[in-house]
N, C-alpha and C. Protein backbone atom coordinates (compact mmCIF):
# COMPACT_ATOMS: atom_id res chain seq x y z
N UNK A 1 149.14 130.83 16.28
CA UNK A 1 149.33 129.95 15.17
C UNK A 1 150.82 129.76 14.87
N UNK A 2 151.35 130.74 15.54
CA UNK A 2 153.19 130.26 14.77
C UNK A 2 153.59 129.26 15.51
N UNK A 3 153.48 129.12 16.69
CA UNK A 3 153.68 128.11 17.80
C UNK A 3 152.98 127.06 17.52
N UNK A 4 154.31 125.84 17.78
CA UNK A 4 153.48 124.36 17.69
C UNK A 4 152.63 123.66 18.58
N UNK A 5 151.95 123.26 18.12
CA UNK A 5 150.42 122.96 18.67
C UNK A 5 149.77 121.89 17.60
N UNK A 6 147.92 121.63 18.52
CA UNK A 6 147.27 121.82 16.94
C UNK A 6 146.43 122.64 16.50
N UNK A 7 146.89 124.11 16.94
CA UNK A 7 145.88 125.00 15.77
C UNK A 7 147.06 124.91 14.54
N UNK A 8 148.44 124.86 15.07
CA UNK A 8 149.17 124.99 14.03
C UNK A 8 149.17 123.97 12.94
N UNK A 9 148.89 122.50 13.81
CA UNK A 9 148.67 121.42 12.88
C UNK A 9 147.68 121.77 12.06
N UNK A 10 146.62 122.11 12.40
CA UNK A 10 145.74 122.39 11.50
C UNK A 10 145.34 122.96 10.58
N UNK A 11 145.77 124.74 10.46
CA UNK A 11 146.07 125.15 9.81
C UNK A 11 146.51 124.91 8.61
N UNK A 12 148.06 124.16 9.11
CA UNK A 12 149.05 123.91 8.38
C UNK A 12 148.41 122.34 7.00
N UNK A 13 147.52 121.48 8.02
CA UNK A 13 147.02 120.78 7.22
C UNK A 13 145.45 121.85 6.15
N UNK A 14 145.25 122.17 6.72
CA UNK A 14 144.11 123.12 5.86
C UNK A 14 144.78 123.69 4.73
N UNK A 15 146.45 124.10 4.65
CA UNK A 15 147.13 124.70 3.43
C UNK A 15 147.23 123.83 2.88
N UNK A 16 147.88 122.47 2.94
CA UNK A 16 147.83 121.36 2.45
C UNK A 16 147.06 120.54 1.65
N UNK A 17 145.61 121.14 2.29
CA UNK A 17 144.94 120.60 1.13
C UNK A 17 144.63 121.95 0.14
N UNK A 18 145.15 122.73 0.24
CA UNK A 18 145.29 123.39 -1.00
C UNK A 18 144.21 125.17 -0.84
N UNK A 19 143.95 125.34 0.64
CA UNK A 19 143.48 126.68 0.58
C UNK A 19 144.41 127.73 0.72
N UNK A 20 144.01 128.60 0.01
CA UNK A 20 145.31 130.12 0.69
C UNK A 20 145.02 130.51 1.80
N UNK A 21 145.78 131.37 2.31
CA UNK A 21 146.15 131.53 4.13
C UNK A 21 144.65 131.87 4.47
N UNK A 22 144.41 132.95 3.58
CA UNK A 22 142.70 133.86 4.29
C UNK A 22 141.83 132.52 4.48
N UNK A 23 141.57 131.56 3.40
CA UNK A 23 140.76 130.90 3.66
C UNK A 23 140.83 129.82 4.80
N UNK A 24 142.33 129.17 5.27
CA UNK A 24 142.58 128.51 5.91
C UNK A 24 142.62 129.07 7.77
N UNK A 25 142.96 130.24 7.78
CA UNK A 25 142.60 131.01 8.77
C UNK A 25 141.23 130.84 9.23
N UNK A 26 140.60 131.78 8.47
CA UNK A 26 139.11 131.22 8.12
C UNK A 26 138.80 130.05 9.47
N UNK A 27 138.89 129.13 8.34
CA UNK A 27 138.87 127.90 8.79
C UNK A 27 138.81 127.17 10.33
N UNK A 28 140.19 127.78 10.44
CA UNK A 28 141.24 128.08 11.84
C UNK A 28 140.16 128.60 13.15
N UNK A 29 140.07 129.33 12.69
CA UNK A 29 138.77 130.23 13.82
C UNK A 29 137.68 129.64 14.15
N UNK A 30 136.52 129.22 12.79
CA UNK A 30 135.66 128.41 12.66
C UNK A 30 135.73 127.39 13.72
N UNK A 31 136.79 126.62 14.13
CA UNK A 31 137.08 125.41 14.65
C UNK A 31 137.42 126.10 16.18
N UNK A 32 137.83 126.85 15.89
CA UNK A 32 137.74 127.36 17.27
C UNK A 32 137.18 128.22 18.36
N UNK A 33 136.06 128.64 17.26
CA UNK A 33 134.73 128.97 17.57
C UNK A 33 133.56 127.79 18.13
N UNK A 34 133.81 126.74 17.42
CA UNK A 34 133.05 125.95 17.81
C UNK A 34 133.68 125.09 18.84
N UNK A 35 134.99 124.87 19.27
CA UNK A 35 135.25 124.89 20.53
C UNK A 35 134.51 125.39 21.78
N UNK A 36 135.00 126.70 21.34
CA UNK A 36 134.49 127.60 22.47
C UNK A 36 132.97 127.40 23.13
N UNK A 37 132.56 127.29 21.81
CA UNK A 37 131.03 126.96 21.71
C UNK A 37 130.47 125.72 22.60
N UNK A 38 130.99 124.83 22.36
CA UNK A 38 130.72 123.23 23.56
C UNK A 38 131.81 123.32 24.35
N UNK A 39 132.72 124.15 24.67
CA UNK A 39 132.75 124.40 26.48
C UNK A 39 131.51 125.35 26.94
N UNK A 40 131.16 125.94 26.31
CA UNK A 40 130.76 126.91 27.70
C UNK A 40 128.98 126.13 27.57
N UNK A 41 128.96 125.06 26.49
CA UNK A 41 127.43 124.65 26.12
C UNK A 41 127.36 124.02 27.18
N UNK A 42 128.71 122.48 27.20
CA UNK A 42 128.67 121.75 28.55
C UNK A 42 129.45 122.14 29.63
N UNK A 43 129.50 123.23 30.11
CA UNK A 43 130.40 123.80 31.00
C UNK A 43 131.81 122.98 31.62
N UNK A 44 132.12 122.98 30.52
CA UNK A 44 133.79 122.38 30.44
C UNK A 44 135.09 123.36 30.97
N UNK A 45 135.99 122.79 31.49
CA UNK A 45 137.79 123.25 30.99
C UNK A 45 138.05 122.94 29.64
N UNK A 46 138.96 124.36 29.19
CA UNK A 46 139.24 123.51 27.94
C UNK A 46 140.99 122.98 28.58
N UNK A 47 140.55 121.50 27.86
CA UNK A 47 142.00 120.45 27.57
C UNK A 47 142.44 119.89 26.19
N UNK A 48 143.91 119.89 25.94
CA UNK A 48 143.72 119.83 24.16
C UNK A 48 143.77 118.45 24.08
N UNK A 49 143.76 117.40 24.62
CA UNK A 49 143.30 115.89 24.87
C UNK A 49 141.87 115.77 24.76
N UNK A 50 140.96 115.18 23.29
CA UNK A 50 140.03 115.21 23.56
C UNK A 50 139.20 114.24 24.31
N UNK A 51 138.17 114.71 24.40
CA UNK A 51 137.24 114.03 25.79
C UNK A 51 136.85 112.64 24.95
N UNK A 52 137.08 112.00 26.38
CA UNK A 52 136.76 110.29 26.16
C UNK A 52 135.54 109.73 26.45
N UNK A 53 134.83 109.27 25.78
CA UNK A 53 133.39 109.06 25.03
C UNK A 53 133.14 107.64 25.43
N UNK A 54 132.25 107.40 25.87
CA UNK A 54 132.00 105.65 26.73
C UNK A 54 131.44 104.98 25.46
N UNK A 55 131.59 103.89 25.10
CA UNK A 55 130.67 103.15 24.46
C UNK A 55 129.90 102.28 24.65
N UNK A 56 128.67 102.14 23.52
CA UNK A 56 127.29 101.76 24.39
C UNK A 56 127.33 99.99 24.24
C-alpha cells in the first residue's frame, strides 16, 4: 500500500471519503479478496488493466 498503484489509489480514495485507516484497510483487502476470488473462479492471470467485456 505505500507504493503507487491502485491499491494505493484506493485506499487513499476510501480515506477520502471519510473512513479511518482500520476501516479503509478493511476495505482494501475486501477488494482484494474478491480479486483473488474471480481469478482463480475463471482461471485467470492477474493484470491490473481490467478485462475487456464484448458488447451484446
Amino acid at each position: 500500500m505505500m507504493r503507487p498503484g491502485p491499491s494505493r489509489d484506493y485506499y487513499l480514495r476510501r480515506r477520502s471519503e471519510g473512513l479511518i485507516h482500520t476501516q479503509a484497510l478493511l476495505s482494501l483487502a475486501r477488494r482484494r479478496v474478491d480479486v483473488l476470488w474471480a481469478m482463480l473462479r475463471d482461471k485467470r492471470l492477474f493484470t491490473s488493466a481490467p478485462p475487456v467485456t464484448q458488447a451484446a
